[in-house]
PDB file of N, CA and C in Angstrom:
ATOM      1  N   UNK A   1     -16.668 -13.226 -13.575  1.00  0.00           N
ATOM      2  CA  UNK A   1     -15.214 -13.281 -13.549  1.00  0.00           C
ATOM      3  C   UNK A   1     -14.798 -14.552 -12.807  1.00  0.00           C
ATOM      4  N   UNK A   2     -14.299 -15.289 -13.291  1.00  0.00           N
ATOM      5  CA  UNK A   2     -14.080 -16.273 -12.992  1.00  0.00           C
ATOM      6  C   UNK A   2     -12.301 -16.131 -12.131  1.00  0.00           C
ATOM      7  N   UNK A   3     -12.432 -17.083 -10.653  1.00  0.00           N
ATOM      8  CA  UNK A   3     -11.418 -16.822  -9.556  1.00  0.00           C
ATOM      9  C   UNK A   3     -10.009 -16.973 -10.499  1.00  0.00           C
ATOM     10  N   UNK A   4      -9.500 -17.653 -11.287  1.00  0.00           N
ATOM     11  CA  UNK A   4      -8.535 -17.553 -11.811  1.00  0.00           C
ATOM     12  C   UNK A   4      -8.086 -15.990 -12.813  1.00  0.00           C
ATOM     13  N   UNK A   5      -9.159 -15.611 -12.972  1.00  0.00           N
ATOM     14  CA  UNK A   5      -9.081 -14.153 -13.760  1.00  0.00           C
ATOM     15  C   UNK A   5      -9.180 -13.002 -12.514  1.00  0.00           C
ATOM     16  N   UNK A   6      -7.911 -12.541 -11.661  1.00  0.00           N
ATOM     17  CA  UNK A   6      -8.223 -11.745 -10.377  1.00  0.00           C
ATOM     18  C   UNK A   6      -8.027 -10.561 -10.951  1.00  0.00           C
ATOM     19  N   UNK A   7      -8.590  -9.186 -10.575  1.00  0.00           N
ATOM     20  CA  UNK A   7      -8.274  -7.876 -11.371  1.00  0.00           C
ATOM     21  C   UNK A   7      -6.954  -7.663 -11.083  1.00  0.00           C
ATOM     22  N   UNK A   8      -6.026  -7.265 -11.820  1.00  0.00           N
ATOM     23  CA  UNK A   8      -5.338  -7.267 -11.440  1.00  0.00           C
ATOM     24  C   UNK A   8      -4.678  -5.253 -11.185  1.00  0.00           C
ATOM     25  N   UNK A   9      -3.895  -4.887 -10.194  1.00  0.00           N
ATOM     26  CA  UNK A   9      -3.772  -3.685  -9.584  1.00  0.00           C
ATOM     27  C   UNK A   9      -2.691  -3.130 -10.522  1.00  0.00           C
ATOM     28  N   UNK A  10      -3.197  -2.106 -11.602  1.00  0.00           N
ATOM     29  CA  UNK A  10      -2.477  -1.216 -12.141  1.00  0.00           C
ATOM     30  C   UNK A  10      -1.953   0.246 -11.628  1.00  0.00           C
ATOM     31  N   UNK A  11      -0.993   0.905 -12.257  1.00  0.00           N
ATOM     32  CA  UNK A  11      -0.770   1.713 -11.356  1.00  0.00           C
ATOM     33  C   UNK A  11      -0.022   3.227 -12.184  1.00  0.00           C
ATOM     34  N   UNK A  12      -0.096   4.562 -12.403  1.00  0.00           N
ATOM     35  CA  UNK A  12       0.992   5.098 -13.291  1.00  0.00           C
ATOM     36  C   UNK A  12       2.016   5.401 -12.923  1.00  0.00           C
ATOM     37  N   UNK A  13       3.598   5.338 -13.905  1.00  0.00           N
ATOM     38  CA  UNK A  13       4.668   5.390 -13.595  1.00  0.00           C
ATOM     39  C   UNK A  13       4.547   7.012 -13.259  1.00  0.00           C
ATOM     40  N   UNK A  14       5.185   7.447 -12.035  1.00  0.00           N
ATOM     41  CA  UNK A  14       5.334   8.619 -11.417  1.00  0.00           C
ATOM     42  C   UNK A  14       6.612   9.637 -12.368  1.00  0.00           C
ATOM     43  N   UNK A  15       7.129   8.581 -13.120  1.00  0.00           N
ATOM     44  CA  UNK A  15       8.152   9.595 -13.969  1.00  0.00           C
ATOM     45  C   UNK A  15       7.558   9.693 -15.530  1.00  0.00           C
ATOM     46  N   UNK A  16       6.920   8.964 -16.035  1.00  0.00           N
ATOM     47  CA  UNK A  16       6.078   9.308 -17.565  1.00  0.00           C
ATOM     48  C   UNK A  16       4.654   8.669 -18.067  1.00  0.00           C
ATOM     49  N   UNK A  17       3.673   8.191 -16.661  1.00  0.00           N
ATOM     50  CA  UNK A  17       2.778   8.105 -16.386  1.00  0.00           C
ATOM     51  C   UNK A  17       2.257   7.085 -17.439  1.00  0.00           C
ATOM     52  N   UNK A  18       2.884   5.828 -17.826  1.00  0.00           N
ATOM     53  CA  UNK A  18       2.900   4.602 -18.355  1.00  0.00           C
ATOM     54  C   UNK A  18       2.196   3.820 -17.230  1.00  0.00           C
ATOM     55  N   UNK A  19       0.836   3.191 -18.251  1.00  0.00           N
ATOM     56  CA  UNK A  19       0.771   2.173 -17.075  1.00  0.00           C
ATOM     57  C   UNK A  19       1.482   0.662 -16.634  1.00  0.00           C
ATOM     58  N   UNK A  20       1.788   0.805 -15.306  1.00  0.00           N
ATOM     59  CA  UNK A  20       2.674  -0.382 -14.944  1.00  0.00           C
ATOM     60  C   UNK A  20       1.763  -1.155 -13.967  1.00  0.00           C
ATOM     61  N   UNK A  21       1.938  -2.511 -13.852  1.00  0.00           N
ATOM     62  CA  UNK A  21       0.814  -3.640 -13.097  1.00  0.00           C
ATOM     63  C   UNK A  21       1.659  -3.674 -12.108  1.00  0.00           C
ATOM     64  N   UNK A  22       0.991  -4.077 -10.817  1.00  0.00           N
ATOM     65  CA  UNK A  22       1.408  -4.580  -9.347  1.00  0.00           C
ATOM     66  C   UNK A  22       2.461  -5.549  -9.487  1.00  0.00           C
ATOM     67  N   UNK A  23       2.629  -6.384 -10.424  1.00  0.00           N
ATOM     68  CA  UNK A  23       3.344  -7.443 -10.951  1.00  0.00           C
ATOM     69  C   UNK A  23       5.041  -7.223 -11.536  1.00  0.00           C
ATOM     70  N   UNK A  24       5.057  -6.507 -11.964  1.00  0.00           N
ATOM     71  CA  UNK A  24       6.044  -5.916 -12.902  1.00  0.00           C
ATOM     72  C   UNK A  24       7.268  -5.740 -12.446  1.00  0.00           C
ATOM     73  N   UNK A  25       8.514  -6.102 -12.298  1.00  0.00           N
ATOM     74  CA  UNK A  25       9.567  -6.077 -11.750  1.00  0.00           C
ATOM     75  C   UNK A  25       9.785  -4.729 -11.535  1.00  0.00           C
ATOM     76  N   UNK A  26       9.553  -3.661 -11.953  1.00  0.00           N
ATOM     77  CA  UNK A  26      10.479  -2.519 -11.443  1.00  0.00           C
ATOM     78  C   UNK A  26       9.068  -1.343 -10.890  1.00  0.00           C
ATOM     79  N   UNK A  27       8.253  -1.997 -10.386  1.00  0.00           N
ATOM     80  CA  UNK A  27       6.945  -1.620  -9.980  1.00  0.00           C
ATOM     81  C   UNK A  27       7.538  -0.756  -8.816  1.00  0.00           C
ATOM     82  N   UNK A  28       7.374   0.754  -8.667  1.00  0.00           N
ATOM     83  CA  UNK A  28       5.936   1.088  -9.041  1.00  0.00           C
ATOM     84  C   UNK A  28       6.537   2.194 -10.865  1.00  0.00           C
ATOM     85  N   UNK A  29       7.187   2.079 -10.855  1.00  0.00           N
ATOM     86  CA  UNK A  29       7.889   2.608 -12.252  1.00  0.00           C
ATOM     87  C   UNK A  29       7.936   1.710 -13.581  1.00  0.00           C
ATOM     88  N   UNK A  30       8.006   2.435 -14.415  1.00  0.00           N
ATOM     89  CA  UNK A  30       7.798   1.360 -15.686  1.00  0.00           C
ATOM     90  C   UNK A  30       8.884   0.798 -16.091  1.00  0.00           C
ATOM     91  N   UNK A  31      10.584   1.323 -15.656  1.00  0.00           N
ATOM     92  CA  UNK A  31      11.708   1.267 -15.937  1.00  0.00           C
ATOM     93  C   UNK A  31      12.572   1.763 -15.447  1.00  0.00           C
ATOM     94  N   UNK A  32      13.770   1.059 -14.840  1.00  0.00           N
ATOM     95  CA  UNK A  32      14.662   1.400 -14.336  1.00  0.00           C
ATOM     96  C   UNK A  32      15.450   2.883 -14.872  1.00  0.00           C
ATOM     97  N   UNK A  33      14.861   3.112 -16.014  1.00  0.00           N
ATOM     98  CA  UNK A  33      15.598   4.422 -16.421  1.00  0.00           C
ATOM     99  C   UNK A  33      14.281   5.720 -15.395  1.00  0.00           C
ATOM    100  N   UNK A  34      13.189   5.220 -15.361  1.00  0.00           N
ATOM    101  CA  UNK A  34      12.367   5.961 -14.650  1.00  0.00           C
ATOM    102  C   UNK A  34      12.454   6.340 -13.409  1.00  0.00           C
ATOM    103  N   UNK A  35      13.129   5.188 -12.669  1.00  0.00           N
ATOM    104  CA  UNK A  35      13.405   4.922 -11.611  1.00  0.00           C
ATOM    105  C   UNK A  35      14.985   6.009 -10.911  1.00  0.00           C
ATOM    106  N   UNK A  36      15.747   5.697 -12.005  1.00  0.00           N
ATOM    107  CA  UNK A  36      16.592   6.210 -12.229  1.00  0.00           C
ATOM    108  C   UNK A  36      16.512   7.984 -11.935  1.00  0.00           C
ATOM    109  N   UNK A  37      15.733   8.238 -12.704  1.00  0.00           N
ATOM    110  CA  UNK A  37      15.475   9.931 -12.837  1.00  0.00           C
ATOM    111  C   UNK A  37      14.102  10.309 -11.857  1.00  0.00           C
ATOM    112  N   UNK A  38      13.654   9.554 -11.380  1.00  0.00           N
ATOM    113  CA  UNK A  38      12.776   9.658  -9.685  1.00  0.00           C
ATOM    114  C   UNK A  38      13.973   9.838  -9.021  1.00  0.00           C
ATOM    115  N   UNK A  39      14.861   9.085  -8.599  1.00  0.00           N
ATOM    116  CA  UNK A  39      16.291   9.047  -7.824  1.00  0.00           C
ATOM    117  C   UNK A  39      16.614  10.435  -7.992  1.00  0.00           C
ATOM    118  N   UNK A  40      16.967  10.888  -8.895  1.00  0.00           N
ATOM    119  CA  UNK A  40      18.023  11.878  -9.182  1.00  0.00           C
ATOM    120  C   UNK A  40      17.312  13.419  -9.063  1.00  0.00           C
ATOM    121  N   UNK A  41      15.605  12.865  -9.111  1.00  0.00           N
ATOM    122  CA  UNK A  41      15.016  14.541  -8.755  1.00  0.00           C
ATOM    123  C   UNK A  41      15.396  14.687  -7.019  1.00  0.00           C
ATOM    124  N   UNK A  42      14.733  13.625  -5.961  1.00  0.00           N
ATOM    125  CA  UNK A  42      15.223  13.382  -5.023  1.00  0.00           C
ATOM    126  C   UNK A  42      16.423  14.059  -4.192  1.00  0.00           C
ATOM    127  N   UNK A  43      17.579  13.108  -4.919  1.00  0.00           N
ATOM    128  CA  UNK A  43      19.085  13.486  -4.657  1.00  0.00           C
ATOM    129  C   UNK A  43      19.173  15.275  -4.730  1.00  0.00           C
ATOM    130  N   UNK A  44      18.461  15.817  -6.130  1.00  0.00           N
ATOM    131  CA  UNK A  44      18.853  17.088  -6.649  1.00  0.00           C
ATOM    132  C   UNK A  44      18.303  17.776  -5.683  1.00  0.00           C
ATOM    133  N   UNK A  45      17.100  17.700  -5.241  1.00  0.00           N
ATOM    134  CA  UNK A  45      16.082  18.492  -4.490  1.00  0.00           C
ATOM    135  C   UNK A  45      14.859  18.775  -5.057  1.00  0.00           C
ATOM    136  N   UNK A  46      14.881  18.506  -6.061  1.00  0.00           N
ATOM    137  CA  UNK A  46      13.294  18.765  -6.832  1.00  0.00           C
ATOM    138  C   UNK A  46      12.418  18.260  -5.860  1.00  0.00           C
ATOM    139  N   UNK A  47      12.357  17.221  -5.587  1.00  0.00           N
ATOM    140  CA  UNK A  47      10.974  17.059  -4.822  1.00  0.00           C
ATOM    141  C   UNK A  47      11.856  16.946  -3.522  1.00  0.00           C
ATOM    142  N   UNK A  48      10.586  17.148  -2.021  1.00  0.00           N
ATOM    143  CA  UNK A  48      11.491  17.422  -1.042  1.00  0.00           C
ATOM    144  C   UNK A  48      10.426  17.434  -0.152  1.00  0.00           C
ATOM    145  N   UNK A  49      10.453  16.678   1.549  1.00  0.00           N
ATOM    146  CA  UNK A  49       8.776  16.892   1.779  1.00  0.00           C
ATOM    147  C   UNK A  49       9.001  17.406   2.663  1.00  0.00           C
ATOM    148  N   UNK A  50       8.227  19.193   2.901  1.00  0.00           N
ATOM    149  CA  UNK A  50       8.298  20.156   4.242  1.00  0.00           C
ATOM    150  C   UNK A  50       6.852  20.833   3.963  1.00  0.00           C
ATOM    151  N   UNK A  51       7.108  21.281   5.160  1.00  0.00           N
ATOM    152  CA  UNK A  51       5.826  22.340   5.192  1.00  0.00           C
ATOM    153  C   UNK A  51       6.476  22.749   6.937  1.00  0.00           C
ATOM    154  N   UNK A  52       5.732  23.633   6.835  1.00  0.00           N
ATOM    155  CA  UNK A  52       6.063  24.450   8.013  1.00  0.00           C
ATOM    156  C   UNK A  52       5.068  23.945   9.336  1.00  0.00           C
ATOM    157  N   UNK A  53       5.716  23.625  10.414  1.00  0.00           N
ATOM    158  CA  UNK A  53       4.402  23.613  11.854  1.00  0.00           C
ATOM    159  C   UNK A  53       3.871  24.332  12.293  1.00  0.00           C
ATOM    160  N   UNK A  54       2.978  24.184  12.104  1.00  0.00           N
ATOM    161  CA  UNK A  54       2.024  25.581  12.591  1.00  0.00           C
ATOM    162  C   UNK A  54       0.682  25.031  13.867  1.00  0.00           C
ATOM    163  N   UNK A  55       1.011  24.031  14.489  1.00  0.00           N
ATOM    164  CA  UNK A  55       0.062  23.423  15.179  1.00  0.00           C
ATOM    165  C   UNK A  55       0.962  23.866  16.169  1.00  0.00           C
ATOM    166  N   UNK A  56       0.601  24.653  17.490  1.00  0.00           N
ATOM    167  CA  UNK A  56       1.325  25.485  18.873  1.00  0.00           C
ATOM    168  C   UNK A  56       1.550  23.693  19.783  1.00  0.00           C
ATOM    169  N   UNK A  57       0.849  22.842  20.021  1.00  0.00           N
ATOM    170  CA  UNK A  57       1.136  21.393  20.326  1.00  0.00           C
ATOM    171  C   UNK A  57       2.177  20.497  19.872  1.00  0.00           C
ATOM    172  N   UNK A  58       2.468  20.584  18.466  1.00  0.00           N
ATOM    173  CA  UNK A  58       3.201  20.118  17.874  1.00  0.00           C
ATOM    174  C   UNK A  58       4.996  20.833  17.760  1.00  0.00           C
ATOM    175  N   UNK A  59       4.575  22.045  18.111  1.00  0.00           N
ATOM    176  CA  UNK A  59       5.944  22.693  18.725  1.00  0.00           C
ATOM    177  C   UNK A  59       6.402  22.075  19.916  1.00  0.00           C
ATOM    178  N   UNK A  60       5.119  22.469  20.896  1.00  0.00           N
ATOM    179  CA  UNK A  60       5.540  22.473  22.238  1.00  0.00           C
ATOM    180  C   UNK A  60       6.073  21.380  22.416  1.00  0.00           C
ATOM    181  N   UNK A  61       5.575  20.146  21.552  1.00  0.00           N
ATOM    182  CA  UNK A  61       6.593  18.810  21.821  1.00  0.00           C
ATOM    183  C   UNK A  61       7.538  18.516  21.058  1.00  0.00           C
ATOM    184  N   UNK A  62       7.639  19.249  19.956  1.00  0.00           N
ATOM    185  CA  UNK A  62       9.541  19.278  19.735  1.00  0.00           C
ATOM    186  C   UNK A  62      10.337  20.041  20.409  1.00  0.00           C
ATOM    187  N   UNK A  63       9.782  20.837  21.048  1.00  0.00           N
ATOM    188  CA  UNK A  63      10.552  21.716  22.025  1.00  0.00           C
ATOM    189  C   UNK A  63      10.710  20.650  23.263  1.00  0.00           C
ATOM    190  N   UNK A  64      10.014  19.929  23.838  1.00  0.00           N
ATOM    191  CA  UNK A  64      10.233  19.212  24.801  1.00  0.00           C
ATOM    192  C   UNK A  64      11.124  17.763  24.632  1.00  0.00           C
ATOM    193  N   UNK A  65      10.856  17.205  23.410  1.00  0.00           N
ATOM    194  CA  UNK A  65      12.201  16.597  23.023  1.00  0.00           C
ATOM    195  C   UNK A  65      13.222  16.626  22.626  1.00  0.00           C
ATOM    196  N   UNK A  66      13.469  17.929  22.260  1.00  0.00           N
ATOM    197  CA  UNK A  66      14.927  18.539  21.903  1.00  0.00           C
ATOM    198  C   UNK A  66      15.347  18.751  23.346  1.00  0.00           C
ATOM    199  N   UNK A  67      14.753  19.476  24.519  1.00  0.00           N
ATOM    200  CA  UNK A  67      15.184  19.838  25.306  1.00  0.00           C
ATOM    201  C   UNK A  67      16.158  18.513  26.374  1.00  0.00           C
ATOM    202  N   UNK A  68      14.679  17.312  25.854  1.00  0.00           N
ATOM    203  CA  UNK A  68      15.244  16.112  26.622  1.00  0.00           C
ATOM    204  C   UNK A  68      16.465  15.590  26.054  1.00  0.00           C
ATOM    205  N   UNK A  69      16.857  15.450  24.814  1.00  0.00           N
ATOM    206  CA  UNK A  69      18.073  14.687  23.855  1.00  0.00           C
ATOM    207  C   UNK A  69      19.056  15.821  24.763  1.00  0.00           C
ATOM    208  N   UNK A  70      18.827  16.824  24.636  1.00  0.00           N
ATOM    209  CA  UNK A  70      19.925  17.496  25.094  1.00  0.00           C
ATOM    210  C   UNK A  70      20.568  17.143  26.838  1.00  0.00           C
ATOM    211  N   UNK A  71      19.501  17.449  27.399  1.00  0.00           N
ATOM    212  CA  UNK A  71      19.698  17.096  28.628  1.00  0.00           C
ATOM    213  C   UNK A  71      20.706  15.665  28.772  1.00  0.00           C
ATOM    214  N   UNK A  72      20.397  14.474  27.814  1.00  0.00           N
ATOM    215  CA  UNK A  72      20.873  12.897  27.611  1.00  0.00           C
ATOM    216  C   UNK A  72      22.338  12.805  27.561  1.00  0.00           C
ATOM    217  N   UNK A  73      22.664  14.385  26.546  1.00  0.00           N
ATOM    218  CA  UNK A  73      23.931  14.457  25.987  1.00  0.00           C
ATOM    219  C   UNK A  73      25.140  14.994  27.383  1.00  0.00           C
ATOM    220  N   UNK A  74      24.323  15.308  28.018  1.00  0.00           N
ATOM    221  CA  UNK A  74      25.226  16.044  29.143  1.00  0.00           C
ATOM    222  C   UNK A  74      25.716  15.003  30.127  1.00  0.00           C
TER     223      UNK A  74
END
């Protein structure tokens, strides 16, 4: 492979799984209409990122920074 021929990084559109290159103006989507309706699951709630805490550490220190913001507010 010669240095002028670099692989180049493909990727699939997350709304109709077209492949789109690293290159491509509306990367990482194949089209602004794709892009478009990624947006709008978003906005709607379709996709949405939670999960519940369940690590007793990871409480105890939102509990300790809520407690502090509050304390700030007073």
């Amino acid at each position: 492979m010669s240095p002028a021929r670099k692989k180049q990084k493909l990727l699939r559109c997350p709304t109709c799984s077209k492949t789109v290159a690293a290159g491509d103006p509306e990367y990482p989507f194949c089209s602004e209409r794709c892009r478009s309706i990624d947006l709008g699951k978003w906005a709607s709630g379709v996709y949405r990122i939670s999960s519940p805490i369940l690590d007793p550490e990871v409480l105890e220190g939102l509990g300790e920074i809520s407690k502090r913001s509050q304390d700030d507010d007073d």
